[in-house]
C-alpha atoms as a PDB file:
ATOM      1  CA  UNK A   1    -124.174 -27.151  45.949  1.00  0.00           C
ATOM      2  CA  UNK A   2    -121.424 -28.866  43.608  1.00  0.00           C
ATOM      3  CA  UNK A   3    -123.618 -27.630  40.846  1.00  0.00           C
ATOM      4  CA  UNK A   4    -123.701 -23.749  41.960  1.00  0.00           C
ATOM      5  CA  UNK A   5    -119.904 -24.545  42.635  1.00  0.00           C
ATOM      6  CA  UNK A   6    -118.841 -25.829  39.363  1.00  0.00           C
ATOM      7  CA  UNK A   7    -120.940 -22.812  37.432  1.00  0.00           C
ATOM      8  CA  UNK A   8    -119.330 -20.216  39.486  1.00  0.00           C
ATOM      9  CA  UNK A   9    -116.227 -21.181  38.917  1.00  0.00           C
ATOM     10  CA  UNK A  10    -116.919 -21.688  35.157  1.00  0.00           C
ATOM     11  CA  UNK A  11    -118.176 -18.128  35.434  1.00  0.00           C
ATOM     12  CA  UNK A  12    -115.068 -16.790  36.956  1.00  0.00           C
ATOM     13  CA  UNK A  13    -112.943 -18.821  34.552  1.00  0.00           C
ATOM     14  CA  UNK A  14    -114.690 -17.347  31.717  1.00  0.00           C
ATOM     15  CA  UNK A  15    -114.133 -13.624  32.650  1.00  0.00           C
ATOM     16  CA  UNK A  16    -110.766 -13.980  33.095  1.00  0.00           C
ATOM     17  CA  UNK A  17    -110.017 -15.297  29.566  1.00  0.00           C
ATOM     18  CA  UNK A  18    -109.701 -18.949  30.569  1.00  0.00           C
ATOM     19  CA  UNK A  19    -111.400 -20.189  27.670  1.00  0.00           C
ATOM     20  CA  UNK A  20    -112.844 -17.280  25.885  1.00  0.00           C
ATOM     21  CA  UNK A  21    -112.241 -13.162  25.089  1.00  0.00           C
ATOM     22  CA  UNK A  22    -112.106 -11.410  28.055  1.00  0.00           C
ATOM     23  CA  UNK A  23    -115.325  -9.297  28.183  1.00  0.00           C
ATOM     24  CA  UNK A  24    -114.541  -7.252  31.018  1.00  0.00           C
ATOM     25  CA  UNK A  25    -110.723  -6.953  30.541  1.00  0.00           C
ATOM     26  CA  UNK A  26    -110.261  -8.871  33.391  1.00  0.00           C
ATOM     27  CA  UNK A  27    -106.935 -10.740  32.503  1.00  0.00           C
ATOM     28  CA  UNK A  28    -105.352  -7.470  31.183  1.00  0.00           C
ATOM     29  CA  UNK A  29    -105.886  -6.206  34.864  1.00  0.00           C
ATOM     30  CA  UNK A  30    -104.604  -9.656  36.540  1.00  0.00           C
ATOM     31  CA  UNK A  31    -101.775 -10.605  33.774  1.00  0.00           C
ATOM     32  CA  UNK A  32     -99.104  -8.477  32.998  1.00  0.00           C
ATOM     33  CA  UNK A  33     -98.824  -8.343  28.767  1.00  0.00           C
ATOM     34  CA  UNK A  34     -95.210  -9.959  29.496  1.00  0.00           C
ATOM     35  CA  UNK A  35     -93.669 -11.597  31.951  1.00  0.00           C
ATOM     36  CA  UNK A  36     -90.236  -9.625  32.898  1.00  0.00           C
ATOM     37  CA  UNK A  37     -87.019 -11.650  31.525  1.00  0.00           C
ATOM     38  CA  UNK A  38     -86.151 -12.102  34.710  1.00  0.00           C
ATOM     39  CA  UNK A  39     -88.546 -13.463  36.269  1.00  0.00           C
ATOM     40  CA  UNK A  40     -88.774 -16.420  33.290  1.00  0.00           C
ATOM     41  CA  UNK A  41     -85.232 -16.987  33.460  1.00  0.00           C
ATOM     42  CA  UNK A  42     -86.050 -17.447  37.537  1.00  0.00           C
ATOM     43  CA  UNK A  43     -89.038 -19.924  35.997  1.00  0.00           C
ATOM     44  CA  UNK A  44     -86.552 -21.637  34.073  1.00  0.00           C
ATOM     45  CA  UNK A  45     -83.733 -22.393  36.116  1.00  0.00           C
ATOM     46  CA  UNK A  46     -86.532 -23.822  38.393  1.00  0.00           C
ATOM     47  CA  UNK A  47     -87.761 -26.217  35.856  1.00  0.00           C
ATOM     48  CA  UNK A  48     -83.903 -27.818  35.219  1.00  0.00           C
ATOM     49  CA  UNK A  49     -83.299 -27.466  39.306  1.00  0.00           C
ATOM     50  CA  UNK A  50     -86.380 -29.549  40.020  1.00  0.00           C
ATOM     51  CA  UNK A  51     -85.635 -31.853  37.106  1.00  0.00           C
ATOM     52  CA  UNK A  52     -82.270 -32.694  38.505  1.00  0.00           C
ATOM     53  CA  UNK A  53     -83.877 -32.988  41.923  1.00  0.00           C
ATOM     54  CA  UNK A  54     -86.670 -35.238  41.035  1.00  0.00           C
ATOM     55  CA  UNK A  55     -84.439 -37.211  38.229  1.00  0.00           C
ATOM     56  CA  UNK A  56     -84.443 -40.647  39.630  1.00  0.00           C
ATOM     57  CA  UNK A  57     -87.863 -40.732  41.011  1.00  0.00           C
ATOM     58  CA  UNK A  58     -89.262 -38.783  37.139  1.00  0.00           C
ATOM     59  CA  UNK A  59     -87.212 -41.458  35.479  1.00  0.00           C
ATOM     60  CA  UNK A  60     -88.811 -44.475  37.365  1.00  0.00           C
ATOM     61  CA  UNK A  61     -91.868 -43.175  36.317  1.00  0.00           C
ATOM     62  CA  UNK A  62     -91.035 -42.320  32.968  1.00  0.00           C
ATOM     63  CA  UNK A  63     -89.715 -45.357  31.772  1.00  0.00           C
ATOM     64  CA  UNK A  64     -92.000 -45.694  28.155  1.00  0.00           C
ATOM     65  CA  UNK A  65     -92.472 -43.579  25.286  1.00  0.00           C
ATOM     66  CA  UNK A  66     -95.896 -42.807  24.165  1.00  0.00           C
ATOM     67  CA  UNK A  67     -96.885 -45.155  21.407  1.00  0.00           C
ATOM     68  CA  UNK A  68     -99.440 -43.023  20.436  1.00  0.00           C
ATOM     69  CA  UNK A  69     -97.098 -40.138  19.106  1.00  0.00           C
ATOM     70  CA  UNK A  70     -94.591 -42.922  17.438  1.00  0.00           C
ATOM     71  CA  UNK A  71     -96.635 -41.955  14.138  1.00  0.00           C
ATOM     72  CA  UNK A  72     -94.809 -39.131  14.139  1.00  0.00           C
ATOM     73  CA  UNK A  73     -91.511 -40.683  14.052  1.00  0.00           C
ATOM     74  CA  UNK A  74     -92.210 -42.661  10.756  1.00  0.00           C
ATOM     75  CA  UNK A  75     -91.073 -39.963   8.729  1.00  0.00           C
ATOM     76  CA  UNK A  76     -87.194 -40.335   9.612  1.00  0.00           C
ATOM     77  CA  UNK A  77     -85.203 -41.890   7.389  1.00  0.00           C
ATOM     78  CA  UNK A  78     -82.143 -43.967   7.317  1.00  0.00           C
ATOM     79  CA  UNK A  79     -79.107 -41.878   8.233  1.00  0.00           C
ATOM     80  CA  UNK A  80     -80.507 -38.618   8.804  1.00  0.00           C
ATOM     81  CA  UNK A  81     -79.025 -36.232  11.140  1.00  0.00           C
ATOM     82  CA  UNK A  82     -81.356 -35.853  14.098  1.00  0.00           C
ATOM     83  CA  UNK A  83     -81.871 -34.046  17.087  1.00  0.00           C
ATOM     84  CA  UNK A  84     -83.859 -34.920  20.258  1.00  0.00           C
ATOM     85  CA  UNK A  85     -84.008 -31.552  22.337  1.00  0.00           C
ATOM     86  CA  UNK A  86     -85.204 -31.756  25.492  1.00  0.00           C
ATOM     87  CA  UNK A  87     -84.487 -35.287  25.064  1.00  0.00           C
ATOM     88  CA  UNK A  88     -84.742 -36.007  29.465  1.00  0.00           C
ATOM     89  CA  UNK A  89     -83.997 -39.308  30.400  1.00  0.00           C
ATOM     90  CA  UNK A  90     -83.846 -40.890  26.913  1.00  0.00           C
ATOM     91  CA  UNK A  91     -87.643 -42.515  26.388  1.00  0.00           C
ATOM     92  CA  UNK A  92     -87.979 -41.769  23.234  1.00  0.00           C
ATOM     93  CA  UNK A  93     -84.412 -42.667  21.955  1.00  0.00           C
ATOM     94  CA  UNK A  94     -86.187 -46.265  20.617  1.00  0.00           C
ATOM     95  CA  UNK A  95     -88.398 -44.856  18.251  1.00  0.00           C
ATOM     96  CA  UNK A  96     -84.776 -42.965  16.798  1.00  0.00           C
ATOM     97  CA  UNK A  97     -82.608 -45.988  17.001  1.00  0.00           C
ATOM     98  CA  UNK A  98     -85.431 -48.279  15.278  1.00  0.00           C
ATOM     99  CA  UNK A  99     -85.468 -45.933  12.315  1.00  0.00           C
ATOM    100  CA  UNK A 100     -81.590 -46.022  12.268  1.00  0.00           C
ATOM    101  CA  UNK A 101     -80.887 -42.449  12.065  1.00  0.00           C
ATOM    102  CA  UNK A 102     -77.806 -40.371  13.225  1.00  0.00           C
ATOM    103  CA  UNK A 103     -79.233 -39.018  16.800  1.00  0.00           C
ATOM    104  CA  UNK A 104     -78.178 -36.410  19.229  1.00  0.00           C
ATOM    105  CA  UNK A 105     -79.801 -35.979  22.216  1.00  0.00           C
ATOM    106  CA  UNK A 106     -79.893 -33.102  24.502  1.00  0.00           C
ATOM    107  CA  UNK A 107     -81.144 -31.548  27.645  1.00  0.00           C
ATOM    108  CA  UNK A 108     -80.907 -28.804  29.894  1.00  0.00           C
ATOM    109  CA  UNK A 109     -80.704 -31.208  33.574  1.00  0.00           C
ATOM    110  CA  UNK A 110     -77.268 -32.719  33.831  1.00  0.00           C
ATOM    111  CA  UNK A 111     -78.588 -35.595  35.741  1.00  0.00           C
ATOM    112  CA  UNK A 112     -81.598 -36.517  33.228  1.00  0.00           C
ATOM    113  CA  UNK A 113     -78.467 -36.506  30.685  1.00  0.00           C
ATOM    114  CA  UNK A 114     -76.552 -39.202  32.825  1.00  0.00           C
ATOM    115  CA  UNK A 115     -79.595 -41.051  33.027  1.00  0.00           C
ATOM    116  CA  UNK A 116     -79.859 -41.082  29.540  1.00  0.00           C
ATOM    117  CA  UNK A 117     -76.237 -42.364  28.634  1.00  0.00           C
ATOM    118  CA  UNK A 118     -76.771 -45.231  31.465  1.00  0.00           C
ATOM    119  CA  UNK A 119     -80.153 -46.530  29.664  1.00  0.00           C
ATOM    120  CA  UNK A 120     -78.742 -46.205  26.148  1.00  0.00           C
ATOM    121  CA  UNK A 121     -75.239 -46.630  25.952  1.00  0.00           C
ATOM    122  CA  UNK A 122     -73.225 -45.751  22.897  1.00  0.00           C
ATOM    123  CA  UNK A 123     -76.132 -42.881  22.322  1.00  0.00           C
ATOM    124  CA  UNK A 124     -75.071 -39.338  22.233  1.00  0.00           C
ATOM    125  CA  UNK A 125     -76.262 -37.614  24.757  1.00  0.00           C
ATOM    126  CA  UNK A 126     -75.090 -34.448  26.418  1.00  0.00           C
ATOM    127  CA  UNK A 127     -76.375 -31.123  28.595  1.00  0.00           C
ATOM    128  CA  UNK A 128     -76.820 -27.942  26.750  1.00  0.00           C
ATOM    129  CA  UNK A 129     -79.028 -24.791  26.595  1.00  0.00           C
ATOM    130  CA  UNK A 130     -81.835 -24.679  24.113  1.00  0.00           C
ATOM    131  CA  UNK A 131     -81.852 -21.403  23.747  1.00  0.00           C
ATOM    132  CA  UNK A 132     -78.228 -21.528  22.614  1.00  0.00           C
ATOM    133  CA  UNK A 133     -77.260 -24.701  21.324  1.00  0.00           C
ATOM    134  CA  UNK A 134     -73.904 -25.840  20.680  1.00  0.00           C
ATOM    135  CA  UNK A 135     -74.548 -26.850  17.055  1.00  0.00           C
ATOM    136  CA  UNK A 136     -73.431 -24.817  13.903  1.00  0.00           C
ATOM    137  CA  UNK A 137     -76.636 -23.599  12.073  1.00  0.00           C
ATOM    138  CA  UNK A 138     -77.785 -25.821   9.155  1.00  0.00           C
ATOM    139  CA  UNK A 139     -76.928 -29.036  10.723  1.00  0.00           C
ATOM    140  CA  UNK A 140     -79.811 -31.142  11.443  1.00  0.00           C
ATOM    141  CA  UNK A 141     -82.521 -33.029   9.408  1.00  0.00           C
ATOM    142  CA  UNK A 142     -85.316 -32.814  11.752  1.00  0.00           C
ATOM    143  CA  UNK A 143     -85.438 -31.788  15.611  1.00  0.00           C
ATOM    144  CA  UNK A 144     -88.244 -33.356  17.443  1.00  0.00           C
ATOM    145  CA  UNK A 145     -88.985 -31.426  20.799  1.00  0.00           C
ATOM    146  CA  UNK A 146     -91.421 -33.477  22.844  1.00  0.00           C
ATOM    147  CA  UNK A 147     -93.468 -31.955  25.755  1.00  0.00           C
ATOM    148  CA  UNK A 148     -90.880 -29.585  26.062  1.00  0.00           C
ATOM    149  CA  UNK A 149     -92.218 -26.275  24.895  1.00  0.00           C
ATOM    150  CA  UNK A 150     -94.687 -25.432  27.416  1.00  0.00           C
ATOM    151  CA  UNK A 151     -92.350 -25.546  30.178  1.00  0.00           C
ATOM    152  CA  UNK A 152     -90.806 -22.552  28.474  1.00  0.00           C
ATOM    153  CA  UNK A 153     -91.528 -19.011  30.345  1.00  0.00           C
ATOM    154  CA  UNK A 154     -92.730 -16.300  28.804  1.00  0.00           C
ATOM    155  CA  UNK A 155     -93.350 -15.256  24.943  1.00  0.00           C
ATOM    156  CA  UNK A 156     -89.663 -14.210  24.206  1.00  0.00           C
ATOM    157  CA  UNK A 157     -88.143 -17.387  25.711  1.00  0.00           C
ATOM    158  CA  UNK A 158     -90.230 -19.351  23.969  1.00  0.00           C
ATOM    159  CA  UNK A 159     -89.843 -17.455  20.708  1.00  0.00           C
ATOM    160  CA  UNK A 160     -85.832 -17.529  21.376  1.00  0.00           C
ATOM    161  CA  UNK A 161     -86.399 -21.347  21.790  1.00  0.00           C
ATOM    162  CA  UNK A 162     -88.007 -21.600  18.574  1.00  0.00           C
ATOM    163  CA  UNK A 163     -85.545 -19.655  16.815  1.00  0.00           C
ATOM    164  CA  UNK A 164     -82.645 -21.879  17.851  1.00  0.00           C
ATOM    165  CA  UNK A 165     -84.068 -25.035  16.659  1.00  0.00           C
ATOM    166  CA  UNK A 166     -84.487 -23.026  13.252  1.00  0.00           C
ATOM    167  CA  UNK A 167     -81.345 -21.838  13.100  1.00  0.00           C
ATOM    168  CA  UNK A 168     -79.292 -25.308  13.528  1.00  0.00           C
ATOM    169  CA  UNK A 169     -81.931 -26.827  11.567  1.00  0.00           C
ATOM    170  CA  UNK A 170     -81.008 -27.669   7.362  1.00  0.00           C
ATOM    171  CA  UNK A 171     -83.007 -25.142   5.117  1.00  0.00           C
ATOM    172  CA  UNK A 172     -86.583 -27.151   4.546  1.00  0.00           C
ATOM    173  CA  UNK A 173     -85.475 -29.151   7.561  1.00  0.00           C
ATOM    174  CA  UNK A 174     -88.873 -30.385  10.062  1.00  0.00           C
ATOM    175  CA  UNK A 175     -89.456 -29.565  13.459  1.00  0.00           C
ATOM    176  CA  UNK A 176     -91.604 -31.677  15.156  1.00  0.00           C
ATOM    177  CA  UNK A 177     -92.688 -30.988  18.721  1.00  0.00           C
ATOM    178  CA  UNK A 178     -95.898 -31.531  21.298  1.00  0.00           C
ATOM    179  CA  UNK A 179     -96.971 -29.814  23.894  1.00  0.00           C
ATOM    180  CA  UNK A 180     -99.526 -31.358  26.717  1.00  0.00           C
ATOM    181  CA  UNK A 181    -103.093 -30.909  26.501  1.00  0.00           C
ATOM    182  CA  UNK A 182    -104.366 -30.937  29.542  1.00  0.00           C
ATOM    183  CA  UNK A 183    -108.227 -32.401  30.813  1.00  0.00           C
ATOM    184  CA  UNK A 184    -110.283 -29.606  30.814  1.00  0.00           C
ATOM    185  CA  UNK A 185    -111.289 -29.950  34.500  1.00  0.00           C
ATOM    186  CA  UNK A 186    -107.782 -29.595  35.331  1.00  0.00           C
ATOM    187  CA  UNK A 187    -107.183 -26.579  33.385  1.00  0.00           C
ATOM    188  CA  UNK A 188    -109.823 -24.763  34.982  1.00  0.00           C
ATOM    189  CA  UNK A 189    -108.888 -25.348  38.395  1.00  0.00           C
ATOM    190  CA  UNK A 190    -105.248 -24.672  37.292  1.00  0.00           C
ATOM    191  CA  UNK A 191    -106.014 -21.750  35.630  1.00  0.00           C
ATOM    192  CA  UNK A 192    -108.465 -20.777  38.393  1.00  0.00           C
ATOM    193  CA  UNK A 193    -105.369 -21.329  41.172  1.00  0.00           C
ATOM    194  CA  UNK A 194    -102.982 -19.101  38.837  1.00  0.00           C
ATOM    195  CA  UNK A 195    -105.769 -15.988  38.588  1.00  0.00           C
ATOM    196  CA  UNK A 196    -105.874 -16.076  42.742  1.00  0.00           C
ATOM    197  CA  UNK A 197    -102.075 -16.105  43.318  1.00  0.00           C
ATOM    198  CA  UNK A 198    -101.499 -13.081  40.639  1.00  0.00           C
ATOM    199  CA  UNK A 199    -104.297 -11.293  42.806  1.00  0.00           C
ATOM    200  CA  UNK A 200    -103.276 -12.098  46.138  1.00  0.00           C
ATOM    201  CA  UNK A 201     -99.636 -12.927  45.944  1.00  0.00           C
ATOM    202  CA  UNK A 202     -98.894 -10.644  42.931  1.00  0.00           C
ATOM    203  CA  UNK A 203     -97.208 -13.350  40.903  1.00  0.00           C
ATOM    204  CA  UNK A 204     -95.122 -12.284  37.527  1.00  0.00           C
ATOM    205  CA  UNK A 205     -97.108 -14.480  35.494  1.00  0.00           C
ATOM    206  CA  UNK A 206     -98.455 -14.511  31.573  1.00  0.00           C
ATOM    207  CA  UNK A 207    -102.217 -14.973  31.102  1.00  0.00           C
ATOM    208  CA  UNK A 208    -102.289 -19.078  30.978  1.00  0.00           C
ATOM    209  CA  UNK A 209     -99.484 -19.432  33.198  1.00  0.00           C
ATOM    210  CA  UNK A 210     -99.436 -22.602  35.829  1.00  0.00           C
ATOM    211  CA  UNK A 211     -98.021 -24.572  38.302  1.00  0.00           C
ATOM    212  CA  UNK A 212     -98.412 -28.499  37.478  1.00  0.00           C
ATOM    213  CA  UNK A 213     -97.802 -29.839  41.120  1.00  0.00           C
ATOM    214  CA  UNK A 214     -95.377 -32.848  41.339  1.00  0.00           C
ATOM    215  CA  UNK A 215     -96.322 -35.751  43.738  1.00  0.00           C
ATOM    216  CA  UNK A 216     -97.005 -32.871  46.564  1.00  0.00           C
ATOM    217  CA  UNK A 217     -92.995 -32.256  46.676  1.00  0.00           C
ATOM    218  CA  UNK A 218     -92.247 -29.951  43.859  1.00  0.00           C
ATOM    219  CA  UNK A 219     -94.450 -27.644  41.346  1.00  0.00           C
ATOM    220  CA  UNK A 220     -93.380 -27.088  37.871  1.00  0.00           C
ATOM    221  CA  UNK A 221     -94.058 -24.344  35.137  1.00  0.00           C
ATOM    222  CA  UNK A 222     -96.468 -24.966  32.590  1.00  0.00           C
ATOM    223  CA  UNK A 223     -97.270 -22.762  29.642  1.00  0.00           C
ATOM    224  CA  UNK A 224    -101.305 -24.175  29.076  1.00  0.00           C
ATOM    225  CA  UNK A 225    -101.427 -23.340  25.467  1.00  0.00           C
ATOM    226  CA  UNK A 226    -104.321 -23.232  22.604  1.00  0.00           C
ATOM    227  CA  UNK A 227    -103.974 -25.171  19.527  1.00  0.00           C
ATOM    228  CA  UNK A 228    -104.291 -21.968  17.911  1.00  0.00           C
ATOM    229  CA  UNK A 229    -101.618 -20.554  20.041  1.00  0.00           C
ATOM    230  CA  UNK A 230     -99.111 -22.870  19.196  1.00  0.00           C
ATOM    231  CA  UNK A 231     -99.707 -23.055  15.466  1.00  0.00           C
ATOM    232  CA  UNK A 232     -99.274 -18.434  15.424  1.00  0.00           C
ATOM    233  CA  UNK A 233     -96.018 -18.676  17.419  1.00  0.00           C
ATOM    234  CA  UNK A 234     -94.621 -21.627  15.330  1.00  0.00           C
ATOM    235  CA  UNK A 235     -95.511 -19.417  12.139  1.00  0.00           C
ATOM    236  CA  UNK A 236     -94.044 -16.369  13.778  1.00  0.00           C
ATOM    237  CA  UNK A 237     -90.360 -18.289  13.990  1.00  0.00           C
ATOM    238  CA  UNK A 238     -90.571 -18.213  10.210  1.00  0.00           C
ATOM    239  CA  UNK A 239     -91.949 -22.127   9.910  1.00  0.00           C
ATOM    240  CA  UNK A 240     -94.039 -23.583   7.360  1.00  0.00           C
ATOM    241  CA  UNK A 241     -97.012 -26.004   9.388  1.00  0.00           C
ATOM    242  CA  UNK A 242     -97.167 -29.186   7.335  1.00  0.00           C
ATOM    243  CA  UNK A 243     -99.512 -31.015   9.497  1.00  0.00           C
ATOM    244  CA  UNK A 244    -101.128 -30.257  13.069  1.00  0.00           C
ATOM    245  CA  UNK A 245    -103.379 -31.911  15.688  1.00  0.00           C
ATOM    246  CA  UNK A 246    -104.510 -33.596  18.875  1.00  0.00           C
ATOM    247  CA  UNK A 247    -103.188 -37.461  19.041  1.00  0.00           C
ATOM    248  CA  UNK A 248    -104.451 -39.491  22.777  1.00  0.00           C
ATOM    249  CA  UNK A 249    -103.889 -42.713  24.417  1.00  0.00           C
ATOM    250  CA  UNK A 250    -106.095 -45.520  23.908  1.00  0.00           C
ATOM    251  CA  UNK A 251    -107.463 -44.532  27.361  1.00  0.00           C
ATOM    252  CA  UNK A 252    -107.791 -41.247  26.805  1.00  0.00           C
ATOM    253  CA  UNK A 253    -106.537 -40.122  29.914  1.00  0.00           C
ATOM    254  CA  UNK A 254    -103.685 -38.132  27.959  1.00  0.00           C
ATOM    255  CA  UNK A 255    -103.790 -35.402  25.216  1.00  0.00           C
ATOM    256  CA  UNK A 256    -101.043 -33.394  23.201  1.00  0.00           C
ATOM    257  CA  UNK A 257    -100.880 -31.217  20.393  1.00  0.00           C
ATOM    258  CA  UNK A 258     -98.558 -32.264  17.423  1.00  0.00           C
ATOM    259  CA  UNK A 259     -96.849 -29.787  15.050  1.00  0.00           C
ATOM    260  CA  UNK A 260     -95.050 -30.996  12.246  1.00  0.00           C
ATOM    261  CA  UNK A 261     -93.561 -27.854  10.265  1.00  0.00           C
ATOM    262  CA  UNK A 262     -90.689 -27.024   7.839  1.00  0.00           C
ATOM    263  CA  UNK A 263     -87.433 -24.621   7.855  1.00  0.00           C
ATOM    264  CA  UNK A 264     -87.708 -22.290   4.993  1.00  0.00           C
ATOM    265  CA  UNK A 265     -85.452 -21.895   2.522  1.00  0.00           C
ATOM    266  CA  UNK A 266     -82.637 -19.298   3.163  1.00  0.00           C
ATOM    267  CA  UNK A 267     -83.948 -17.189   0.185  1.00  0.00           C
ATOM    268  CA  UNK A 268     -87.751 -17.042   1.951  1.00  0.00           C
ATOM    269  CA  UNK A 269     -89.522 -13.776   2.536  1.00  0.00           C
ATOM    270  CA  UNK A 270     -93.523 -13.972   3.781  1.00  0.00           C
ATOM    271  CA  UNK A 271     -95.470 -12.928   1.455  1.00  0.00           C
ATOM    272  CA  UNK A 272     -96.390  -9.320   3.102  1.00  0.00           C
ATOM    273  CA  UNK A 273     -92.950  -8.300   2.505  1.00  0.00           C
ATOM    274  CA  UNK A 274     -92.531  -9.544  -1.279  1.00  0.00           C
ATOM    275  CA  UNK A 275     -94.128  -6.940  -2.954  1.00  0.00           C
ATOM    276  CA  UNK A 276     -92.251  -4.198  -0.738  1.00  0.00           C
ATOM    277  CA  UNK A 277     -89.111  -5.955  -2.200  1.00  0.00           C
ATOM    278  CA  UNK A 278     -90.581  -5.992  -5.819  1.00  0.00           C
ATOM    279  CA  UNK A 279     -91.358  -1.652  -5.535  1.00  0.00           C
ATOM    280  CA  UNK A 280     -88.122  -1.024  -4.030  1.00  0.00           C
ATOM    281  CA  UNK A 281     -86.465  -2.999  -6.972  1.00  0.00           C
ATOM    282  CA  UNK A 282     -87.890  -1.339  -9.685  1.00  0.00           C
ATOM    283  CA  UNK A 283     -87.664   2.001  -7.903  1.00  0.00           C
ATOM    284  CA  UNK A 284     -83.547   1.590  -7.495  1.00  0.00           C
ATOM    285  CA  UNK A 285     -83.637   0.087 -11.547  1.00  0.00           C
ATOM    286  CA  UNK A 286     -85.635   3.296 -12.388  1.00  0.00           C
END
């Protein structure tokens, strides 16, 4: 019976574009093709509510950074100008201060931002809204942005999000970020548990749109994204992808995609559009 269980709901998975094209169409009848604005900016002023809810009780959990992603830090160099967004409760700020460069933290849940100062003090730390930063554009080295992405509703938020970190970033400045990877049993019942509630509750939810329960209290957001999904809307926010991939935990009980990409420079047009430039050049020369 767990057999016939687990292949029906493989099945179902399946058809609604879990892991595969849809054959049927399914998820174009279930998912909308975007998530109103609205309804992400409700998504998203969940995600900082519960983080300031849950703050104490995320942070005591929280406490260590992963050192499997620290390879990713080894690239910073002495005094560069750097930028932690979505920084939380400061975990990572260790693998910043080791490598001596000039850091800023910042994060959308005042009270992950107090917790922060009290665990690193003489760090800069401070709330602010990644989708409009309160940085001058050009002005960082690098931004790293870990597991902070997929909590972002919706295409255009996430897009906008992407867009800020380029535009305070330094022309040929690098992004790094991650985004979780989840086991693929819990995908599928997550994804599974998402399809039912858009049928039967009529939720305003993008195809691979979740709810990652939190200790049976609280249920937050979560974007479950592709690693070919990530790389296209990196690209599409006018990035350069240096080096991708999937880094774990010696016991492989966690998984996250890694993006390392650059800023272009300010004189950078893709290459579709350089030969439109060229013709209408030589057309105004003529």
């Amino acid at each position: 019976m767990p057999y016939l269980l687990a292949v029906s709901l493989f099945i179902l998975a399946k058809s609604a574009g879990v892991f595969a094209p849809d054959p049927f169409n399914l998820s174009t009848i279930f998912f909308n093709a975007s998530m109103k604005e609205k309804r992400a900016e409700q998504l998203l002023k969940e995600i900082t509510d519960y983080y300031n809810l849950e703050a104490d009780e995320f942070s005591r959990t929280r406490k260590e950074p992963w050192p499997e992603i620290e390879f990713l830090f080894d690239s910073l160099n002495l005094g560069e100008k750097v930028l932690d967004l979505g920084c939380g409760n400061g975990r990572f700020f260790r693998f910043f201060k080791k490598r001596k460069v000039d850091y800023f933290g910042t994060d959308a849940s005042p009270k992950l931002v107090e917790i922060a100062k009290r665990e690193n003090p003489g760090a800069r730390f401070e709330t602010a809204d990644a989708l409009n930063l309160p940085f001058p554009g050009n002005n960082f080295d690098k931004i790293y942005s870990i597991a902070v992405l997929h909590h972002i509703p919706s295409y255009g938020l996430r897009m906008k999000f992407l867009k800020e970190a380029e535009r305070v970033l330094k022309p040929g400045g690098i992004l790094v970020l991650t985004c979780w990877k989840l086991p693929f049993r819990k995908m599928v019942f997550l994804n599974l548990k998402s399809l039912l509630s858009k049928i039967f509750k009529r939720e305003d939810m993008d195809k691979g749109d979740v709810f990652v329960p939190w200790r049976k209290k609280a249920r937050r957001y979560y974007h479950i994204f592709s690693e070919k999904e990530l790389g296209k809307i990196v690209k599409e926010s006018r990035f350069t992808i240096e080096k991708s991939g999937i880094v774990k935990n010696e016991k492989r009980n966690r998984q996250n995609f890694y993006i390392v990409a650059k800023k272009q420079p300010s004189d950078y047009l893709p290459e579709g559009l350089r030969g439109e430039m060229g013709r209408t050049t030589s057309s105004i020369l003529r």
